[in-house]
N, C-alpha and C. Protein backbone atom coordinates (compact mmCIF):
# COMPACT_ATOMS: atom_id res chain seq x y z
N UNK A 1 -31.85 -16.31 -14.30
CA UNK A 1 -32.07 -15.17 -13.42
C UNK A 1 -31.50 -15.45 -12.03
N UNK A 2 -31.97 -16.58 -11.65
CA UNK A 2 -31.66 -16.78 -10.34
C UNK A 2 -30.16 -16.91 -10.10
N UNK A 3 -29.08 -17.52 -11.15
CA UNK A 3 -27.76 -17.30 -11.32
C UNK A 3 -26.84 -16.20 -11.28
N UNK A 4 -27.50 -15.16 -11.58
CA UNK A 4 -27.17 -13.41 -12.05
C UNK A 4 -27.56 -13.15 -10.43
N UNK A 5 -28.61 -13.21 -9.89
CA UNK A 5 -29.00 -13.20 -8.57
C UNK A 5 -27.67 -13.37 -7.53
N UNK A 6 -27.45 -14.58 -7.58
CA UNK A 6 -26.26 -15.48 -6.62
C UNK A 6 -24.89 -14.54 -7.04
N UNK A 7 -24.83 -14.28 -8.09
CA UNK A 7 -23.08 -13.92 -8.50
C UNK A 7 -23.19 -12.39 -8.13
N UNK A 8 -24.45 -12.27 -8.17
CA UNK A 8 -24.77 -10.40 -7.66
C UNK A 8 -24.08 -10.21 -6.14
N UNK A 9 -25.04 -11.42 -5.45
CA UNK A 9 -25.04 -11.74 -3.99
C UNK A 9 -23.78 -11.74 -3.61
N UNK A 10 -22.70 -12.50 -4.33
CA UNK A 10 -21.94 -12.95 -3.99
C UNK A 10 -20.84 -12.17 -4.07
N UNK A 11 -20.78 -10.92 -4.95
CA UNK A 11 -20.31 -9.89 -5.55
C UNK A 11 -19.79 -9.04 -4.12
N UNK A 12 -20.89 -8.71 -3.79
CA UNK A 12 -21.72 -8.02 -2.65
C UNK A 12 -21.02 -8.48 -1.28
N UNK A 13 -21.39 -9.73 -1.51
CA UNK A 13 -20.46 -10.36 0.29
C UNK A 13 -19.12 -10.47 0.40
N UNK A 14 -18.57 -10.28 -1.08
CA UNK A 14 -16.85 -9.96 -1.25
C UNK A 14 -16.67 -8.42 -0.40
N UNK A 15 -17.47 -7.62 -1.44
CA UNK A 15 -17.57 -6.26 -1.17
C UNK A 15 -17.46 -5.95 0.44
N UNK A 16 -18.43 -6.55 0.54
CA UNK A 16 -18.79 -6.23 2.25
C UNK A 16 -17.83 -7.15 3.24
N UNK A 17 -17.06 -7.80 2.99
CA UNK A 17 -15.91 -9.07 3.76
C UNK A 17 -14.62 -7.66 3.59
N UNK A 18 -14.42 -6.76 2.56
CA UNK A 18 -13.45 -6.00 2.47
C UNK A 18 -13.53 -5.03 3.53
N UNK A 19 -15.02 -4.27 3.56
CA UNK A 19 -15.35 -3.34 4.10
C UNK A 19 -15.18 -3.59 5.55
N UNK A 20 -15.49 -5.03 5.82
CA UNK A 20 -15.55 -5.22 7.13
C UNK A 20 -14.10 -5.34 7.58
N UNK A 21 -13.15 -5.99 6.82
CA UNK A 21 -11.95 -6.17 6.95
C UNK A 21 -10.90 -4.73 7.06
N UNK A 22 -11.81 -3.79 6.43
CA UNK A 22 -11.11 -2.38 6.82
C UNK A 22 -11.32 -1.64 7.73
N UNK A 23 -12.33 -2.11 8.10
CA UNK A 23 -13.05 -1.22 9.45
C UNK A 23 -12.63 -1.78 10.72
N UNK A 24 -11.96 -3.11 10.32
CA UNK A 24 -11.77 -4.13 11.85
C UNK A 24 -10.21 -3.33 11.69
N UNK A 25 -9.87 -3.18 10.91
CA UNK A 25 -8.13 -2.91 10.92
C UNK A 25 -7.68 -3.98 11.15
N UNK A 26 -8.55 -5.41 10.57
CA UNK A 26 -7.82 -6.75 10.51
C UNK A 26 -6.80 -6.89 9.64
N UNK A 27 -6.21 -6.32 8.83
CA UNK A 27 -4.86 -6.76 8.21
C UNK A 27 -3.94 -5.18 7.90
N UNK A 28 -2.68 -5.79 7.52
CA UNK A 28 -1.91 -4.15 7.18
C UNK A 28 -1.69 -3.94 5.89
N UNK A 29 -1.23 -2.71 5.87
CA UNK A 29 -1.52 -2.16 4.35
C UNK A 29 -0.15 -1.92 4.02
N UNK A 30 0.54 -2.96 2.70
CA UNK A 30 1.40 -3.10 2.60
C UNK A 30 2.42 -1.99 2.11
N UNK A 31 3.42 -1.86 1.79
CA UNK A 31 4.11 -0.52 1.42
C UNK A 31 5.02 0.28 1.97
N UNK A 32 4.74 1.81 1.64
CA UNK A 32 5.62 2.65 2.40
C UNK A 32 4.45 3.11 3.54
N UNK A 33 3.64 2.59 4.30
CA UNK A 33 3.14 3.27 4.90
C UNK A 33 3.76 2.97 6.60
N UNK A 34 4.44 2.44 6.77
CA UNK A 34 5.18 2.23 8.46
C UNK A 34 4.63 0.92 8.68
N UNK A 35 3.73 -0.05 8.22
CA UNK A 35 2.97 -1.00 8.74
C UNK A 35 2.00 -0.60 9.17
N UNK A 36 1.22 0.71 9.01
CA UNK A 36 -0.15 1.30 9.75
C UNK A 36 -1.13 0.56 9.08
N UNK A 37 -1.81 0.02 10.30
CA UNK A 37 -3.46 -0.75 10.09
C UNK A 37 -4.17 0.18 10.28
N UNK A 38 -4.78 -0.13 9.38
CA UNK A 38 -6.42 0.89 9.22
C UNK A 38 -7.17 0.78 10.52
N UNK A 39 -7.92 2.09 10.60
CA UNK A 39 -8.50 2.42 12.00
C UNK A 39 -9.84 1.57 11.42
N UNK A 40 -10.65 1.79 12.34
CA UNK A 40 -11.72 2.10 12.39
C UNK A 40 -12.90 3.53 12.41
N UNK A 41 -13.62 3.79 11.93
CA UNK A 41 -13.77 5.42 12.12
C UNK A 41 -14.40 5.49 13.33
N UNK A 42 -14.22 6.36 13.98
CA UNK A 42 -14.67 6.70 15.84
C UNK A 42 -15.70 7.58 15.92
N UNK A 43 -16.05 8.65 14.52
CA UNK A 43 -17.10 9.52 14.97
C UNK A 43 -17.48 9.67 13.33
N UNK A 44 -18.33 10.17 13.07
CA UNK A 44 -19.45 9.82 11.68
C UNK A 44 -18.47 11.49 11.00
N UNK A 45 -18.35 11.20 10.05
CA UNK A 45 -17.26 12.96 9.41
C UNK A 45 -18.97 13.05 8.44
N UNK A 46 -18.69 14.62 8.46
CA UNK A 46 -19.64 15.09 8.19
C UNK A 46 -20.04 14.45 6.15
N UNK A 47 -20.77 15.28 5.85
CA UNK A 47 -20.69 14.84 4.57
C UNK A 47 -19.81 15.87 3.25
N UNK A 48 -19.42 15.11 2.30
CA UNK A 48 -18.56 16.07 1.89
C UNK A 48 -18.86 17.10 1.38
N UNK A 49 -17.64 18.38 1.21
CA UNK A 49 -18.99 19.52 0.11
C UNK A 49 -18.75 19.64 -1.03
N UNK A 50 -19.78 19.90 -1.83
CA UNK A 50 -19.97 20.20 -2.88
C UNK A 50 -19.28 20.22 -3.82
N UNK A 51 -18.79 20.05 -4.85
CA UNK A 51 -17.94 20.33 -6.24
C UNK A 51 -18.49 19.84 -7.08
N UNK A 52 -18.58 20.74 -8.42
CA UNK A 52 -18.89 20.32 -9.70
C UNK A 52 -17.96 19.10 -9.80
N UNK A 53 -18.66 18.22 -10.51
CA UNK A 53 -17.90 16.60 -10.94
C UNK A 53 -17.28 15.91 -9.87
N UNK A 54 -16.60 16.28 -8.81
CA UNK A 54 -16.20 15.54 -8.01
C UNK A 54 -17.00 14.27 -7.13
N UNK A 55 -15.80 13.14 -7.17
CA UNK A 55 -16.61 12.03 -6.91
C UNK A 55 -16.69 11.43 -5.48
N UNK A 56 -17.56 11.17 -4.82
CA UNK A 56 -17.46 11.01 -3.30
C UNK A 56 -17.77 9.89 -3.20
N UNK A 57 -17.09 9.19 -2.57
CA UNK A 57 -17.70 8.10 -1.56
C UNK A 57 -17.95 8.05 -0.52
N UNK A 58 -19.31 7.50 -0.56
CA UNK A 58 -20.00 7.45 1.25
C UNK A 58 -20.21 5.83 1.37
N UNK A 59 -20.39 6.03 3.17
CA UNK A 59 -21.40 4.82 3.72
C UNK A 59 -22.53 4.85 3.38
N UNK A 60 -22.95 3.69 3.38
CA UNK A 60 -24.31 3.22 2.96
C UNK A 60 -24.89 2.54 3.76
N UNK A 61 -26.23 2.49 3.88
CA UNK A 61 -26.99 1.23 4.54
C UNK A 61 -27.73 0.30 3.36
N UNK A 62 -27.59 -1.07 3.49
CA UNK A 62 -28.21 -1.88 2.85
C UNK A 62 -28.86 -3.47 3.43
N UNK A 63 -28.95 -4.21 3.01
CA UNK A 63 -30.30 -5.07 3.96
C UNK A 63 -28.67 -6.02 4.16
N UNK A 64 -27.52 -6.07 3.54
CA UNK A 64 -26.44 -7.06 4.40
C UNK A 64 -25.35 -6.18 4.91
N UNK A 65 -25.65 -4.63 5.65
CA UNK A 65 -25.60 -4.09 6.25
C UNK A 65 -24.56 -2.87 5.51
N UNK A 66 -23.73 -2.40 6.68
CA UNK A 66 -22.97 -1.07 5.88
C UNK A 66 -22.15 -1.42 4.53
N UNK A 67 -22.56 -0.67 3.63
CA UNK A 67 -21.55 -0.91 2.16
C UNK A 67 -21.05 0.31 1.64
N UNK A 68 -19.72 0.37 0.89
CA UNK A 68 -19.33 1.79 0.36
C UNK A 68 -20.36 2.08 -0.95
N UNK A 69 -20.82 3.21 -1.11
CA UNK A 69 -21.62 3.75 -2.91
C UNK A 69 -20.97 4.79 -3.06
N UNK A 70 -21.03 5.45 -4.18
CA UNK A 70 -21.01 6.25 -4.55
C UNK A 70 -21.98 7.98 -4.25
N UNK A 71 -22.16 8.90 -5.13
CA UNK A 71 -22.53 9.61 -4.64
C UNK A 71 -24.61 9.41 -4.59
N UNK A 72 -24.31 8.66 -5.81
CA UNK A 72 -26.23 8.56 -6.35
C UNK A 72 -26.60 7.36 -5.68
N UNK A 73 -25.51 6.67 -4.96
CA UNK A 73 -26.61 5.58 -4.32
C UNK A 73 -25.77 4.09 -5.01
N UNK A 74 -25.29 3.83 -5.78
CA UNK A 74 -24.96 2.87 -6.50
C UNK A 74 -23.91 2.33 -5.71
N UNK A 75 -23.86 0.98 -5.38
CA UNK A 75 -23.26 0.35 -4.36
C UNK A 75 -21.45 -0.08 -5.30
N UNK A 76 -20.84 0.25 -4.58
CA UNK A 76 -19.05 -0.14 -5.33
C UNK A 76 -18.61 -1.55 -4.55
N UNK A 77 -17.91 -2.08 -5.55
CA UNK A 77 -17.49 -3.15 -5.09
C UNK A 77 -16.08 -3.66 -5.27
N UNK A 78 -15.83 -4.88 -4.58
CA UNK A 78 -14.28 -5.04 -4.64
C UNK A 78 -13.70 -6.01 -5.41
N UNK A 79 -12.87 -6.09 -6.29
CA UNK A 79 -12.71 -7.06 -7.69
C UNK A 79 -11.69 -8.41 -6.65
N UNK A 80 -11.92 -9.07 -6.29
CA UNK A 80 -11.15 -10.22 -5.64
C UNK A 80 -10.03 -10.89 -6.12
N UNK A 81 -9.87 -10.37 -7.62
CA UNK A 81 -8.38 -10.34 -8.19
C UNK A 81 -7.51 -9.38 -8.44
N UNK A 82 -7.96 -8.71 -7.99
CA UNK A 82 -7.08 -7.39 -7.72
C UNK A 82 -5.70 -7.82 -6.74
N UNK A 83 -4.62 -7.47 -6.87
CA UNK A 83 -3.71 -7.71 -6.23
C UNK A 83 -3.45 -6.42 -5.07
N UNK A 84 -3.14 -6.48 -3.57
CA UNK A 84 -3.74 -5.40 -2.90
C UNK A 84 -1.82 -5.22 -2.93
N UNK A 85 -2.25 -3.45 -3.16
CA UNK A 85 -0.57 -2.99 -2.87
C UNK A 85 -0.49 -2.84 -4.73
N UNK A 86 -0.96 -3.84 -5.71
CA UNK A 86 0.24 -3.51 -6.88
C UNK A 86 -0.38 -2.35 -7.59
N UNK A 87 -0.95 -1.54 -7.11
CA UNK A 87 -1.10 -0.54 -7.92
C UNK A 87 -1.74 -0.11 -9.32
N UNK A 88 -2.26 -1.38 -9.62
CA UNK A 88 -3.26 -1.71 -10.94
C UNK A 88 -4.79 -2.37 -10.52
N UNK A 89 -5.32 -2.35 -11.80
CA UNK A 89 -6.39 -3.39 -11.52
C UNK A 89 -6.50 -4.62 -12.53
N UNK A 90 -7.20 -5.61 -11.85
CA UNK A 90 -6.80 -6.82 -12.53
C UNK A 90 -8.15 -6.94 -13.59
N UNK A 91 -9.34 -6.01 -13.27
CA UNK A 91 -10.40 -6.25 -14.13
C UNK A 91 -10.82 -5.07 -14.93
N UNK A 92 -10.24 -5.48 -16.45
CA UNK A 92 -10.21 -4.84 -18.06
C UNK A 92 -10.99 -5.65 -18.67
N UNK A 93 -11.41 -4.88 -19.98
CA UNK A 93 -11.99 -5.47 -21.28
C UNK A 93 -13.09 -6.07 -21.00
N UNK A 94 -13.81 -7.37 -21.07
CA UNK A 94 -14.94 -7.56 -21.04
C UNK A 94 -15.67 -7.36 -18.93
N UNK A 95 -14.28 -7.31 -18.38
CA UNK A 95 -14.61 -7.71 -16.67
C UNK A 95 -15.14 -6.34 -16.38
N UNK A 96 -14.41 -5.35 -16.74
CA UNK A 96 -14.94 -3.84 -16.66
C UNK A 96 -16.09 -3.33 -17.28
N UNK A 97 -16.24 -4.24 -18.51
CA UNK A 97 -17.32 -3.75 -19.28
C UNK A 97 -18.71 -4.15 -18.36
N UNK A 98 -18.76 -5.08 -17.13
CA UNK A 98 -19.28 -5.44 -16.71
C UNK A 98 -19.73 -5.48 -15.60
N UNK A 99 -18.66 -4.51 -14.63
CA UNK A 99 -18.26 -4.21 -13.72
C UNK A 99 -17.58 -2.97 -13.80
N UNK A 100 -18.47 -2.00 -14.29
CA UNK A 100 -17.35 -0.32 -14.34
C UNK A 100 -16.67 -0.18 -13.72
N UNK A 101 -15.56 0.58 -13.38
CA UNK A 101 -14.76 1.02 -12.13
C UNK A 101 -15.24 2.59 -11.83
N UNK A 102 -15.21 3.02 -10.68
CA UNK A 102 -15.50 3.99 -10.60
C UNK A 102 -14.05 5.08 -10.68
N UNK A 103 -14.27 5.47 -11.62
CA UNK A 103 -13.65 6.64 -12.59
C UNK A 103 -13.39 8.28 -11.46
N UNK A 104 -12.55 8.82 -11.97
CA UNK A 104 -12.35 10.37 -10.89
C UNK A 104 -10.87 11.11 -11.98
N UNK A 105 -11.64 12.42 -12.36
CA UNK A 105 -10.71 13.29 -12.46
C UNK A 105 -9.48 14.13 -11.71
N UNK A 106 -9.82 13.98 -10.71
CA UNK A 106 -8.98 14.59 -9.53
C UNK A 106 -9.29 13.75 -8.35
N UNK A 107 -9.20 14.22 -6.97
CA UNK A 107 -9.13 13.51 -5.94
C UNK A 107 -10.34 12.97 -5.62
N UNK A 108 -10.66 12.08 -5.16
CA UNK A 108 -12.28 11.49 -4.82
C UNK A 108 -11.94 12.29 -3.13
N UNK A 109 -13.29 12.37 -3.08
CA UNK A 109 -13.79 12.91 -1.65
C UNK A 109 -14.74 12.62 -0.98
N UNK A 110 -14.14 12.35 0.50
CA UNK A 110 -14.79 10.82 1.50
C UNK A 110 -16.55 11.68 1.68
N UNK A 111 -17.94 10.57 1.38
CA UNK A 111 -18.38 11.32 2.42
C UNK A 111 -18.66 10.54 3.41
N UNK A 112 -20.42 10.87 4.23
CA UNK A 112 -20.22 10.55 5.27
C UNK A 112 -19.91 8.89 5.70
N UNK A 113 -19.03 8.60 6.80
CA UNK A 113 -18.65 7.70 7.18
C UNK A 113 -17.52 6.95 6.39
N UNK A 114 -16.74 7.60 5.93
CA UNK A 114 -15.47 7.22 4.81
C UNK A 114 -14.65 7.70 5.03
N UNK A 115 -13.30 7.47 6.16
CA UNK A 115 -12.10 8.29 6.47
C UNK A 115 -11.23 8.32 5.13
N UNK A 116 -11.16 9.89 4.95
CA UNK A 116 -10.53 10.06 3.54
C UNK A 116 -8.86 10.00 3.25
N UNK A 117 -8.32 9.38 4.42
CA UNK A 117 -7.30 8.90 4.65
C UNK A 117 -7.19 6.90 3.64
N UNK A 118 -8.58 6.96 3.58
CA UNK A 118 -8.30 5.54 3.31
C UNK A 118 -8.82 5.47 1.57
N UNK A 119 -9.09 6.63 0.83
CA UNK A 119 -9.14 6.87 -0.62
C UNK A 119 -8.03 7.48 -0.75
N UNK A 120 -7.91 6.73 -2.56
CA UNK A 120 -6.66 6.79 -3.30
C UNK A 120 -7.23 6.26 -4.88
N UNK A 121 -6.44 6.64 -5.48
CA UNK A 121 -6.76 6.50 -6.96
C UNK A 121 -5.37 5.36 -7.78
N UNK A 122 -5.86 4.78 -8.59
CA UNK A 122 -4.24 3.80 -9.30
C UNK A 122 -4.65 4.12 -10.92
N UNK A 123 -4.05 4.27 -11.55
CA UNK A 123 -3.93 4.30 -13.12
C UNK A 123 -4.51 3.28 -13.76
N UNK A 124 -5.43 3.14 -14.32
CA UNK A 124 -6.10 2.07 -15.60
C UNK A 124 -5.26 1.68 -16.55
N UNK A 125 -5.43 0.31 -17.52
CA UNK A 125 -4.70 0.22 -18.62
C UNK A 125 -5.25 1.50 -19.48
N UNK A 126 -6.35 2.04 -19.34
CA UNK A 126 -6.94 3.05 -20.90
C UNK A 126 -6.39 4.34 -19.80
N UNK A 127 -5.93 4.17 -19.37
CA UNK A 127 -5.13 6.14 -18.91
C UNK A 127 -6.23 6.89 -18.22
N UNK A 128 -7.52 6.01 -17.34
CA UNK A 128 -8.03 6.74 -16.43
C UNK A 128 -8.34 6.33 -15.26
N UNK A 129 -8.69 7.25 -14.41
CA UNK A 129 -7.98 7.08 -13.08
C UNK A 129 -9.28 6.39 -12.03
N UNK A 130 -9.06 5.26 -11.56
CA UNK A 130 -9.53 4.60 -10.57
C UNK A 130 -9.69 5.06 -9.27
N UNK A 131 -10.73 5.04 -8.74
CA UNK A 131 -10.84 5.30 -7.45
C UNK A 131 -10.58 4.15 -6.48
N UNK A 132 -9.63 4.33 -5.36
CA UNK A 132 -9.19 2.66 -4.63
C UNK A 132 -10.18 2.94 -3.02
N UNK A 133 -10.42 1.92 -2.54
CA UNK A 133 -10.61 1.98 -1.01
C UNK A 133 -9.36 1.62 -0.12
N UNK A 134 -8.87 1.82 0.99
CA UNK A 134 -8.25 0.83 1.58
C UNK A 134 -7.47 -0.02 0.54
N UNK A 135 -6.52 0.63 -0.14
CA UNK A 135 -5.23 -0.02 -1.10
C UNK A 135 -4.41 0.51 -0.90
């Protein structure tokens, strides 16, 4: 138990080392984007509206402080082998089975405290579509 505990924990402080790393606009985002570093957000965007199925991501509060979730509360996290920029994900088959990805039919939509400048979606090996942060 206490093992599942730690790798949870530890899951979590990846998660939150990303989050923080996107919000500092400590590194650039590789590509066609000009070399633009991620802002920081300056004023709280409202929350998003409404749509059948559509998937939002918001800020969160949690006891090791702001984290991205989803819409019900369920905290998302960041796979540390993921390669940032290639446009895939590195965790399939048993890593996903274990670690869902959060899934989206169409565009995900920021809510509050999530500049929706910084969601994006990449293609799965099974042909469905990933929701990215800051990729």
């Amino acid at each position: 138990m206490r093992r599942t505990r730690d790798l949870a924990r530890g899951v979590a402080l990846a998660g939150l080392i990303a989050l923080a790393l996107a919000a500092c606009g400590g590194y650039q985002t590789p590509g066609g984007d000009g070399g633009r570093q991620a802002q920081p957000q300056q004023a709280r965007q409202p929350a998003a509206p409404a749509q059948p199925d559509a998937v939002v991501v918001k800020q969160a509060s949690s006891r090791f402080g702001q984290i991205l979730a989803d819409a019900g509360g369920r905290t998302l996290y960041a796979f540390t082998k993921d390669v940032r920029g290639s446009g895939r994900s590195s965790c399939n088959g048993g890593c996903v089975a274990t670690w869902p990805a959060l899934t989206a039919e169409g565009t995900p939509l920021a809510g509050g405290g999530v500049p929706a400048s910084l969601l994006g979606t990449i293609q799965r090996q099974d042909g469905s579509t990933q929701v990215t942060y800051n990729r």
